[in-house]
Protein backbone atom coordinates (compact mmCIF):
# COMPACT_ATOMS: atom_id res chain seq x y z
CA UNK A 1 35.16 -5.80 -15.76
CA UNK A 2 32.96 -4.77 -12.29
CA UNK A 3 35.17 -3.56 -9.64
CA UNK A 4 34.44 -6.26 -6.69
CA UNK A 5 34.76 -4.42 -3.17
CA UNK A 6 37.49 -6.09 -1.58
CA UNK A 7 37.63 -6.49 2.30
CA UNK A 8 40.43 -4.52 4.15
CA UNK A 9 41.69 -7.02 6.38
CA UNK A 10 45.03 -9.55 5.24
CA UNK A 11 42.89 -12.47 6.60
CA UNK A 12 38.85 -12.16 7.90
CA UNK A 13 39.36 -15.71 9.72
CA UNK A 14 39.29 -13.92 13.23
CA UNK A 15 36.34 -11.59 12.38
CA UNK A 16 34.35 -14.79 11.00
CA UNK A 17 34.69 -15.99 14.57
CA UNK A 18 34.28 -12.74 16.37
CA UNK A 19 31.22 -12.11 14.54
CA UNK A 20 29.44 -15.41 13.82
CA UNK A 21 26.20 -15.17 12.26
CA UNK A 22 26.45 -11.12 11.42
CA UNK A 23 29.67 -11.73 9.93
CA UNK A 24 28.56 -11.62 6.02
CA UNK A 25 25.64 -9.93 6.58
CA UNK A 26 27.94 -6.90 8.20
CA UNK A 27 30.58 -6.93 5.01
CA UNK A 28 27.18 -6.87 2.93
CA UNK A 29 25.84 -3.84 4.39
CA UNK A 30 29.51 -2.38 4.85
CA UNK A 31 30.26 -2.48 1.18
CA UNK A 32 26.33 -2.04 -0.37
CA UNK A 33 26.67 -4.85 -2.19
CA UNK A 34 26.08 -8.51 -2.70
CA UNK A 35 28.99 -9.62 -3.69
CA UNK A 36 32.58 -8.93 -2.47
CA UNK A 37 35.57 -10.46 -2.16
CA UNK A 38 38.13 -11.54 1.02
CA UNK A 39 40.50 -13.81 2.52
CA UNK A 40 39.56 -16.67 4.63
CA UNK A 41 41.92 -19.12 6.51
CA UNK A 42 44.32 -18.01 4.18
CA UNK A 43 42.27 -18.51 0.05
CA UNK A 44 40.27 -16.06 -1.37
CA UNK A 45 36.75 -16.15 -1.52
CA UNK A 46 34.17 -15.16 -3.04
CA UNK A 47 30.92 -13.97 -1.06
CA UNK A 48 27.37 -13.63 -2.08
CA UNK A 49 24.02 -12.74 -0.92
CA UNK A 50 20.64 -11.66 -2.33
CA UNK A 51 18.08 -13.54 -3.90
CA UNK A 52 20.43 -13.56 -7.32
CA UNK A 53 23.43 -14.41 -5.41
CA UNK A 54 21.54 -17.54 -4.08
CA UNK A 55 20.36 -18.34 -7.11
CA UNK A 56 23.81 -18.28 -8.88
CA UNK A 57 25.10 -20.23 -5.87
CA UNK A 58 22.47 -23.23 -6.93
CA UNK A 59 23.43 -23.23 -10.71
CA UNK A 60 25.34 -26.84 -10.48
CA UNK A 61 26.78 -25.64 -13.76
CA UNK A 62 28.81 -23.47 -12.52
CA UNK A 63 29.19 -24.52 -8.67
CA UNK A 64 30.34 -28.16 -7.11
CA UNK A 65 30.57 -29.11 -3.46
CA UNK A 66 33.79 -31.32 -4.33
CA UNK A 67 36.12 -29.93 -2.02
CA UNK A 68 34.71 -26.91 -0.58
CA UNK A 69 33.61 -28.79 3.10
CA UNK A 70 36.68 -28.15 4.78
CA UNK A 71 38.11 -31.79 6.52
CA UNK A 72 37.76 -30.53 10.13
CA UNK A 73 33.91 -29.98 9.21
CA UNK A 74 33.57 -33.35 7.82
CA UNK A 75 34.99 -35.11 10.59
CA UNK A 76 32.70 -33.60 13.14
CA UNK A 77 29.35 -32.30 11.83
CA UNK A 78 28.58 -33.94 8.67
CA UNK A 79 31.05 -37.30 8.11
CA UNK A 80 33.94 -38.03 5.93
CA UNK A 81 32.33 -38.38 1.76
CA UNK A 82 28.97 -37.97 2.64
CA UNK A 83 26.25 -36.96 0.10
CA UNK A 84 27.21 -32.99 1.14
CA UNK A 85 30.38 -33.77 -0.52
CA UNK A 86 29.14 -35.15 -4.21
CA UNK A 87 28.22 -33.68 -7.25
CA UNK A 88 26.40 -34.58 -10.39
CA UNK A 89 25.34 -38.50 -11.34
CA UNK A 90 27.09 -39.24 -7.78
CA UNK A 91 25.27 -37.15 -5.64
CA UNK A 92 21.88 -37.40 -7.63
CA UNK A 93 22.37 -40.93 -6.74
CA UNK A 94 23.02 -40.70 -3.68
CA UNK A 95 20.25 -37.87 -2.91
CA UNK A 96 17.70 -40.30 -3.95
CA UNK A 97 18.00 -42.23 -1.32
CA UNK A 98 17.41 -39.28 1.11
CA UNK A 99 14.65 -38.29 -0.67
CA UNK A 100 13.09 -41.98 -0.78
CA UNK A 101 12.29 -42.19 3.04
CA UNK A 102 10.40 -38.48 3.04
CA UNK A 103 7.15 -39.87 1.84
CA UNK A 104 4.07 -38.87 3.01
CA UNK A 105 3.46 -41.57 4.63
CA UNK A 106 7.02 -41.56 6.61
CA UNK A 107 6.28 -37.80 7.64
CA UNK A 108 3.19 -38.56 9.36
CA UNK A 109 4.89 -41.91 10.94
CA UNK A 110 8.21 -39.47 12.53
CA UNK A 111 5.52 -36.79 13.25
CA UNK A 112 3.51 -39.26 15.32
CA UNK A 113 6.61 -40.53 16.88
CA UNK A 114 7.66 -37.47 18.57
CA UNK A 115 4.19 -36.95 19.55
CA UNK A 116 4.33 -39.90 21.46
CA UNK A 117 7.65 -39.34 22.79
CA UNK A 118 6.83 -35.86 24.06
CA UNK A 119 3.61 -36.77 25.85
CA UNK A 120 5.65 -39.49 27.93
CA UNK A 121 8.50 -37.43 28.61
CA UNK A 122 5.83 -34.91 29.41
CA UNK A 123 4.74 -37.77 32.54
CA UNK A 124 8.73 -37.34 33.38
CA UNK A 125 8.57 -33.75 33.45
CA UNK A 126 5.31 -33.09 35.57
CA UNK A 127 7.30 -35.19 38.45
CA UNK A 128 10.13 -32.24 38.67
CA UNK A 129 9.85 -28.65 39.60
CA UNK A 130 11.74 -27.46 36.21
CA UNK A 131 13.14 -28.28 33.44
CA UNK A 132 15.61 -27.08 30.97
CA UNK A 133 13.94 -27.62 27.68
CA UNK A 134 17.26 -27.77 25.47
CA UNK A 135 18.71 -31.21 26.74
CA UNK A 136 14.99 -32.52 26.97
CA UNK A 137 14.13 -31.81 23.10
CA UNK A 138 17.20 -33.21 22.39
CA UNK A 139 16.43 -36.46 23.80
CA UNK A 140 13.26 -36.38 22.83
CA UNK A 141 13.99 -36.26 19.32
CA UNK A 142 16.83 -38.29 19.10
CA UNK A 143 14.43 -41.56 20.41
CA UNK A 144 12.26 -40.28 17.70
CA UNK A 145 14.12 -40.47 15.28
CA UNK A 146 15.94 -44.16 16.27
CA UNK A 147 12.31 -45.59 16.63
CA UNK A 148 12.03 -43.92 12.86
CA UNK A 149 14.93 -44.84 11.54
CA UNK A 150 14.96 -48.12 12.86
CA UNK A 151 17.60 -48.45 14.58
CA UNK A 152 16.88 -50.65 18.01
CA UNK A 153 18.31 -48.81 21.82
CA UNK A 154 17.88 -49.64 25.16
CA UNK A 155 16.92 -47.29 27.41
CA UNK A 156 20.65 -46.40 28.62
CA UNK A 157 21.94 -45.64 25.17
CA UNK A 158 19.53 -42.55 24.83
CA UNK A 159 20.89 -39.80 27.03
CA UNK A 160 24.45 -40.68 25.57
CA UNK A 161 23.65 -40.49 21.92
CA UNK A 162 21.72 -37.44 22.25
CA UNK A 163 24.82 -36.07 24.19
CA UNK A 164 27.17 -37.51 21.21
CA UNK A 165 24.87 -35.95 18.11
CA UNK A 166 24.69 -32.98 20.06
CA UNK A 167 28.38 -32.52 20.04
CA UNK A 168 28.67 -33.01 16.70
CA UNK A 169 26.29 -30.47 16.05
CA UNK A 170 28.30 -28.26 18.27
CA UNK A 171 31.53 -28.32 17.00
CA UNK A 172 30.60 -26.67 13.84
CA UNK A 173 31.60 -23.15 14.69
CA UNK A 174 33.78 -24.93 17.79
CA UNK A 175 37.76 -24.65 18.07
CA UNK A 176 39.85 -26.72 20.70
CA UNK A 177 37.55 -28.77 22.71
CA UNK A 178 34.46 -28.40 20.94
CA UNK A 179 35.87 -29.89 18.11
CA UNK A 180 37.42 -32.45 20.02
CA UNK A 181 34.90 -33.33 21.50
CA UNK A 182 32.26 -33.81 18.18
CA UNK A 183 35.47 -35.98 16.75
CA UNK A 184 34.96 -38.40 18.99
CA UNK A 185 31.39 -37.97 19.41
CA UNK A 186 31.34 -38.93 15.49
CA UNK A 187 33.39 -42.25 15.81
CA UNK A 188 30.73 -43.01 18.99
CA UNK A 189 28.20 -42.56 17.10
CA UNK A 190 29.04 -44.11 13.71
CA UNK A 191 30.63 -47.31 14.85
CA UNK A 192 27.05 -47.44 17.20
CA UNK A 193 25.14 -47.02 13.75
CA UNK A 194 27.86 -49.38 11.86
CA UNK A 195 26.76 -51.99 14.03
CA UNK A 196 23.20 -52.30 13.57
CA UNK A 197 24.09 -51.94 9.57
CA UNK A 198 25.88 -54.75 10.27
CA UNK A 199 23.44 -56.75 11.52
CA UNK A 200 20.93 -55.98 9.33
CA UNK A 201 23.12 -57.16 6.15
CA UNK A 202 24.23 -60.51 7.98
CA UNK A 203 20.53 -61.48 8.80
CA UNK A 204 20.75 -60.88 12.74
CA UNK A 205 18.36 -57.81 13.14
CA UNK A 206 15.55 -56.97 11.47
CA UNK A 207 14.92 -53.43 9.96
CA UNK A 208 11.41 -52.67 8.22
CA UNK A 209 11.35 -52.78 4.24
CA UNK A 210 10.02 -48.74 4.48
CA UNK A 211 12.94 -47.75 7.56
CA UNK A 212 15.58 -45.33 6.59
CA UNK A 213 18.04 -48.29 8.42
CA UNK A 214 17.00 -50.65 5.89
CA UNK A 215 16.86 -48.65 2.79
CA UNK A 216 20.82 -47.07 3.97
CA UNK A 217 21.67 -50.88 4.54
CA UNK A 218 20.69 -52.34 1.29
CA UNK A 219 21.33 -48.95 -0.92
CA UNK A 220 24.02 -49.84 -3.92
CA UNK A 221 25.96 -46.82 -5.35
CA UNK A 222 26.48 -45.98 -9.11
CA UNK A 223 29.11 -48.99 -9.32
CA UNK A 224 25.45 -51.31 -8.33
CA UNK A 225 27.90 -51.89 -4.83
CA UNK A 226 26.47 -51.48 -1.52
CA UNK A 227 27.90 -49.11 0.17
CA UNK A 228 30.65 -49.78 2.84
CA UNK A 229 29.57 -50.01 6.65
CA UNK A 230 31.42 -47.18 7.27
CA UNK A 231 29.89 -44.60 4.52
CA UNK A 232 26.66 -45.84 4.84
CA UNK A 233 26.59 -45.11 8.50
CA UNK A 234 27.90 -41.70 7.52
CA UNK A 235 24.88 -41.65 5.18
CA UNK A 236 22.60 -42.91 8.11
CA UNK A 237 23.41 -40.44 10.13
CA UNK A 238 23.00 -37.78 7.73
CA UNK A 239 19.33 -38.53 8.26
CA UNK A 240 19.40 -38.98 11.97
CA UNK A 241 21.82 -35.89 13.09
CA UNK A 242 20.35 -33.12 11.60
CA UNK A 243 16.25 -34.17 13.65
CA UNK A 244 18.40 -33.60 17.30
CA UNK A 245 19.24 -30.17 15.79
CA UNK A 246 15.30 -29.50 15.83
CA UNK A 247 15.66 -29.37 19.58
CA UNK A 248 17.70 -25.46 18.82
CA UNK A 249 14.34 -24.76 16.83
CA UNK A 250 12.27 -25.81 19.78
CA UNK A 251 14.13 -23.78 22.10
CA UNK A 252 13.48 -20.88 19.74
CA UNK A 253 10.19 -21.61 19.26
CA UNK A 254 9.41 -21.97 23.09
CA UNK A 255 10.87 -18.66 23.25
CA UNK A 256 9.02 -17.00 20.26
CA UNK A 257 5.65 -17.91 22.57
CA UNK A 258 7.24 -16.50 25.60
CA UNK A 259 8.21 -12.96 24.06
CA UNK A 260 4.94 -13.32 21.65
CA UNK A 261 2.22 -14.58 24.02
CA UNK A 262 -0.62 -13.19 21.52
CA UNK A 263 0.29 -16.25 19.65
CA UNK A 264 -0.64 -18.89 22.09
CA UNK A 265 -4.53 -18.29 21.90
CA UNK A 266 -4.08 -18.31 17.87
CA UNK A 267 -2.11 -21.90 18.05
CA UNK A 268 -4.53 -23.51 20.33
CA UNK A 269 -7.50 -23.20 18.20
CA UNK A 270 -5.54 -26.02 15.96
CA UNK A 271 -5.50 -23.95 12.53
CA UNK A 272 -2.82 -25.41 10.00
CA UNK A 273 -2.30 -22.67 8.52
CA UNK A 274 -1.42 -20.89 12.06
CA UNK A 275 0.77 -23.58 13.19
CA UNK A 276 2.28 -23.23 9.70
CA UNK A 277 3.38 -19.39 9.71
CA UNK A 278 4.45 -19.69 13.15
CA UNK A 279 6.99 -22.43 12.50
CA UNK A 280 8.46 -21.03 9.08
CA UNK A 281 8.76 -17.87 11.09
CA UNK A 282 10.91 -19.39 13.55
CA UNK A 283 12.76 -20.89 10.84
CA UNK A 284 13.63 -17.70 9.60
CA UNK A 285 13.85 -15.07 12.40
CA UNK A 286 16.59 -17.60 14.82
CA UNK A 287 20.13 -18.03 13.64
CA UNK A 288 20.73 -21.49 12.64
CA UNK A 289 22.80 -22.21 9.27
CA UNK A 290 25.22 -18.75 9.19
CA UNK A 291 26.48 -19.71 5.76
CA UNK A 292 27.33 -22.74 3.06
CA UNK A 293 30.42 -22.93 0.76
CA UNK A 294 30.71 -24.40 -3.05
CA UNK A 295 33.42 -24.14 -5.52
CA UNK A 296 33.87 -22.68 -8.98
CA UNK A 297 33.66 -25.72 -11.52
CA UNK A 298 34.54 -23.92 -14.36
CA UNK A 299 35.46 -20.40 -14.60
CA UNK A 300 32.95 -17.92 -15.58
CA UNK A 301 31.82 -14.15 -15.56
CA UNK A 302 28.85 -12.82 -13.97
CA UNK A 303 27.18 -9.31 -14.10
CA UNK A 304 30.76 -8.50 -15.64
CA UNK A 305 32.41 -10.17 -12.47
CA UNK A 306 35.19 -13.14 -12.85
CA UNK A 307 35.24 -15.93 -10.98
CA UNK A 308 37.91 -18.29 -11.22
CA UNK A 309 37.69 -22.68 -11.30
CA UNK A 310 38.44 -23.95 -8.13
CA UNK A 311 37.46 -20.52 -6.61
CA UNK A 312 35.73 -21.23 -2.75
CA UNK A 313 32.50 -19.22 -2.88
CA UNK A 314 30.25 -18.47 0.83
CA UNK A 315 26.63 -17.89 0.39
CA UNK A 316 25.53 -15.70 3.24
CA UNK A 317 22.85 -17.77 4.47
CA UNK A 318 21.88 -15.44 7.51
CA UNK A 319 21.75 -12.46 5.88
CA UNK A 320 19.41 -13.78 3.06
CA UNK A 321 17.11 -14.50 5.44
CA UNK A 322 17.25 -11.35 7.22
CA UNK A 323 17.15 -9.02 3.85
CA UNK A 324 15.06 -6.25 4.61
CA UNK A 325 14.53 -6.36 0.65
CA UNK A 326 12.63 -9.15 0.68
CA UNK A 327 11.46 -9.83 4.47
CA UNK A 328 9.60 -5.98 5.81
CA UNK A 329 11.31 -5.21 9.31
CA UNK A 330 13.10 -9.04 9.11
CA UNK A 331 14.55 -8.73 12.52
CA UNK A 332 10.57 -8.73 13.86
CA UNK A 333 8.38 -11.68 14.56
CA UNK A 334 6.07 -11.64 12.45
CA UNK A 335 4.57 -14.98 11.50
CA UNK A 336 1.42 -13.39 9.06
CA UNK A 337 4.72 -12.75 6.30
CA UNK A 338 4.10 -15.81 5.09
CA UNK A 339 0.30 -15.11 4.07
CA UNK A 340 1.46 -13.49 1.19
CA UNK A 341 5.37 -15.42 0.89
CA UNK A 342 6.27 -16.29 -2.89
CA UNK A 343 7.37 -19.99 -2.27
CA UNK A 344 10.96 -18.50 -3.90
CA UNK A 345 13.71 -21.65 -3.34
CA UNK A 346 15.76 -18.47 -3.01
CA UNK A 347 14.58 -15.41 -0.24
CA UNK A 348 14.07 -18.15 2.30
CA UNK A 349 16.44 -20.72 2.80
CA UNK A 350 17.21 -21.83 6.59
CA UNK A 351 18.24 -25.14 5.55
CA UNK A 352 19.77 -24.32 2.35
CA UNK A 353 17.87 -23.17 -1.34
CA UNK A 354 17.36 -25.06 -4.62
CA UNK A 355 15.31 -27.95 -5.74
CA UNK A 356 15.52 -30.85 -3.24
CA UNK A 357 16.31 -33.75 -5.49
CA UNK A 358 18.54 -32.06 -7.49
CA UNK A 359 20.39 -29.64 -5.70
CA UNK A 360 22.23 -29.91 -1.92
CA UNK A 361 18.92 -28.75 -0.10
CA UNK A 362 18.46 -29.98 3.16
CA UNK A 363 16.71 -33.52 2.55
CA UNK A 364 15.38 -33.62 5.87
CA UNK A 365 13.76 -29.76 5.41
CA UNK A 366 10.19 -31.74 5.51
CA UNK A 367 11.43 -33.25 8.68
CA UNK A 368 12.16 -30.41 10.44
CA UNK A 369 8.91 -28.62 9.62
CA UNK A 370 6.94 -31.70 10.89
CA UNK A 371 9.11 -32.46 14.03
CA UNK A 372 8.80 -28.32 14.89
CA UNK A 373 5.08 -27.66 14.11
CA UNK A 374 4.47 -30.48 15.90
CA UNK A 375 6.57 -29.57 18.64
CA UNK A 376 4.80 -26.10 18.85
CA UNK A 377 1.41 -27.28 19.26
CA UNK A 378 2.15 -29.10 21.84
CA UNK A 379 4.02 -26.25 23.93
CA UNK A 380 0.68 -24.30 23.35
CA UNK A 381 -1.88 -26.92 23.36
CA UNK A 382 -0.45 -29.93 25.60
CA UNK A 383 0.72 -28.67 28.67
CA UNK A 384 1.53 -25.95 30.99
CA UNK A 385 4.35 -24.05 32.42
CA UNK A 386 5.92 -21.03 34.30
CA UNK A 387 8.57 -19.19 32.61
CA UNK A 388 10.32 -17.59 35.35
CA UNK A 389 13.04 -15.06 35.18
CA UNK A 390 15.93 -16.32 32.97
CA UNK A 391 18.92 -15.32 30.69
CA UNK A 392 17.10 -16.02 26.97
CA UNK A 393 19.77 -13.38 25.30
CA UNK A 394 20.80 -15.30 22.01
CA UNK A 395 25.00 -15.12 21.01
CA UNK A 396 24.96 -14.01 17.36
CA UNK A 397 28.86 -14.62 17.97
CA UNK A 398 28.72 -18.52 18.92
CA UNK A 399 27.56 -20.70 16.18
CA UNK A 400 25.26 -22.74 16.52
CA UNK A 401 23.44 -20.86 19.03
CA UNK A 402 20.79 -20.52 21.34
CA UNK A 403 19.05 -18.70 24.29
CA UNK A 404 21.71 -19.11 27.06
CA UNK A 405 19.49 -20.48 29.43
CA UNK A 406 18.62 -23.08 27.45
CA UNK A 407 14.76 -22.11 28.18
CA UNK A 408 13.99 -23.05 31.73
CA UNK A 409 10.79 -24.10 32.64
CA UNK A 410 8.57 -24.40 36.08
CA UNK A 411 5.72 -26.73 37.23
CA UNK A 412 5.31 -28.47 33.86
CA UNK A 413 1.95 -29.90 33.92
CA UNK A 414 -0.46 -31.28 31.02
CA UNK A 415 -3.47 -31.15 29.88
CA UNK A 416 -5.42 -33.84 29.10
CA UNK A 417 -8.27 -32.82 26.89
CA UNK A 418 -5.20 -31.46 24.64
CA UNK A 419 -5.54 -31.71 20.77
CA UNK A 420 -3.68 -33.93 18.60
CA UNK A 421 -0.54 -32.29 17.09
CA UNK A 422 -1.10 -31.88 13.02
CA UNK A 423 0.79 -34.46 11.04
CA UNK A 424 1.65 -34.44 7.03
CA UNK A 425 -0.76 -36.68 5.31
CA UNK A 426 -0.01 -35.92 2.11
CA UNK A 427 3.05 -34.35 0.23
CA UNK A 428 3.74 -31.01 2.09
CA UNK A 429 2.23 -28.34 -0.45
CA UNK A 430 3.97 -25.58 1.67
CA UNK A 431 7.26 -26.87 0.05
CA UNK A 432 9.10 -24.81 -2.34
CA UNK A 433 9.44 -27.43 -4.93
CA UNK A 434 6.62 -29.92 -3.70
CA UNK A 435 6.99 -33.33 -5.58
């Protein structure tokens, strides 16, 4: 049998939070390898990272999600028995109907709605000397994605729900009040969604035949039941939640054109393929997932290592997509990388690796790409701005992160002869498993 390094410490729970995002990657480079072993909140794990590790982390042979999502996790970020949490039939099932509202068609509808949404907040924003862009994204793209979805607001329930998605989002890496504060945030936010589900099933509100409310609403499980108001506003919101995250990709990306103004020039001239480096680079150079956990389903040996049923196993998420095996100089921005990128579902996986429809990959990945190159163009095509002199230093130790200014800008102003933002019109070829 391979001798497995072994980290020192009783417990590595403290570290994880000392060192956030650079926690794995650290033990990687520590012990020269890509797998190792340690304790965290009290069970042994299993750690891997590389482009084999990955792969071996998506072999649903060996690997379930049952029970790896620790509770506190599930009752802030993602929901209680959400589609994160199934395996096999179940969560093939259940995938599907993620995967059913990212047509082409609904990509270049949500792409077009934050358009839209950005150019009038845009009006808002000309009106005030600055801005922070952070909270603004955020709202942007949470009325985006309700006028998407299909789920009705008023004008007043915007700024809260943004506030309430965003805390959810936050308590992720949070402890104390930061998880607190997403706990509640969830129960805001799925009896709001509950309600319109509601609604929609008794015949009082209509939802659009093609609208992720309507397909969540009238979506029957394996047992041909639909799925209780509850869990299927879980499920709803598993569509909706992750877009507001976009807004930490926004700030990055405003950033990446700050510290990289060569780019600006390049964007404007409207090339897709441009826009399309620049936003996968984003995607990989800021921290945004630091890791993602799966359990042994049966046990097994690997390159002469054990691992044991039941076993929790962390994929180093971060540090895959900051190996300087695969990415030259990865802590660089370099956008022309992915001129020559191999499409691998393995080397580059900000919002998880795998196939989409059959492994847990992000469903909304397409999303994000969409809401962020669109987003980009119009920071370098749509409007103006000053940056002034700010605090954009990024806390590898807080997770999630971002610049701690939250990007401030001055004298927002647009431009009217701007070009359109590029939309999907057809499947996304960039994809790594395009369908």
């Amino acid at each position: 049998m391979a001798t497995i390094p072994h980290d020192a410490a009783l417990d590595s729970t403290l570290a994880f939070l000392r060192e956030g995002y650079q926690f794995l990657p650290n033990r990687r480079k520590h012990h020269q390898s890509d797998i190792f072993r340690m304790r965290l909140m009290g069970e042994p794990a299993v750690c891997l990272s590389g482009v084999e590790g990955a792969a071996l982390f998506y072999d649903e042979t060996r690997f379930q999600r049952t029970g790896a999502i620790p509770r506190r996790i599930q009752t802030t970020l993602m929901g209680e028995h959400g589609v994160q949490t199934l395996d096999d039939a179940a969560h093939k099932h259940r995938k599907a109907l993620f995967m059913s509202v990212m047509t082409p068609g609904s990509l270049h509808s949500f792409a077009a709605q934050v358009a839209e949404t950005w150019r009038a907040y845009l009006r808002r924003w000309e009106q005030r000397a600055s801005i922070v862009l952070y909270p603004e994204a955020e709202e942007v793209l949470c009325r985006a994605a309700c006028g998407w979805a299909g789920l009705p607001f008023e004008e007043k329930d915007i700024a809260p729900l943004a506030r309430d998605l965003s805390a959810m989002i936050d308590a992720f890496g949070g402890v104390g009040p930061r998880h607190a504060k997403g706990k509640l945030a969830r129960r805001h936010a799925e009896k709001w969604v509950g309600t319109s589900i509601d609604k929609v099933r008794a015949g009082q509100q209509f939802a659009r035949e093609e609208s992720p409310l309507f397909a969540v609403a009238w979506f029957r499980d394996l047992d041909g039941e639909l799925l209780p108001t509850k869990q299927a506003a879980v499920e709803l919101l598993n569509l909706v939640r992750p877009i507001i995250a976009i807004a930490r990709f926004v700030v990055f990306a405003a950033a990446a054109l700050h510290e990289n103004p060569e780019w600006r020039p390049r964007l404007q001239h409207g090339d897709p393929q441009t826009l399309e480096w620049f936003t996968q680079e984003v995607r990989r150079l800021y921290p945004f997932t630091p890791l993602l956990g799966a359990r042994v389903r049966y046990s097994f040996e690997w390159k002469g290592c054990k691992f044991k049923k039941g076993q929790l196993t962390l994929l180093d998420v971060h540090g895959i997509d900051h190996d300087e095996r695969q990415w030259e100089h990865p802590d660089e921005f370099r956008p022309e990388r992915f001129r020559t990128w191999d499409g691998s579902p393995f080397n580059f996986i900000p919002q998880g690796g795998g196939d989409y429809f059959h492994n847990h990959r992000c469903a909304g990945e397409w999303l994000t790409i969409e809401a962020l190159k669109t987003c980009v163009q119009l920071l370098a095509s749509a409007m103006t701005y000053e940056v002034p002199e700010q605090d954009l230093h990024i806390d590898l130790t807080r997770m999630p992160t971002l610049p701690d200014s939250g990007f401030v800008m001055h004298r927002v102003r647009a431009i009217s002869a701007a070009q359109p933002p590029v939309a999907a019109t057809q499947a996304p070829a960039r994809c790594p498993f395009p369908h």
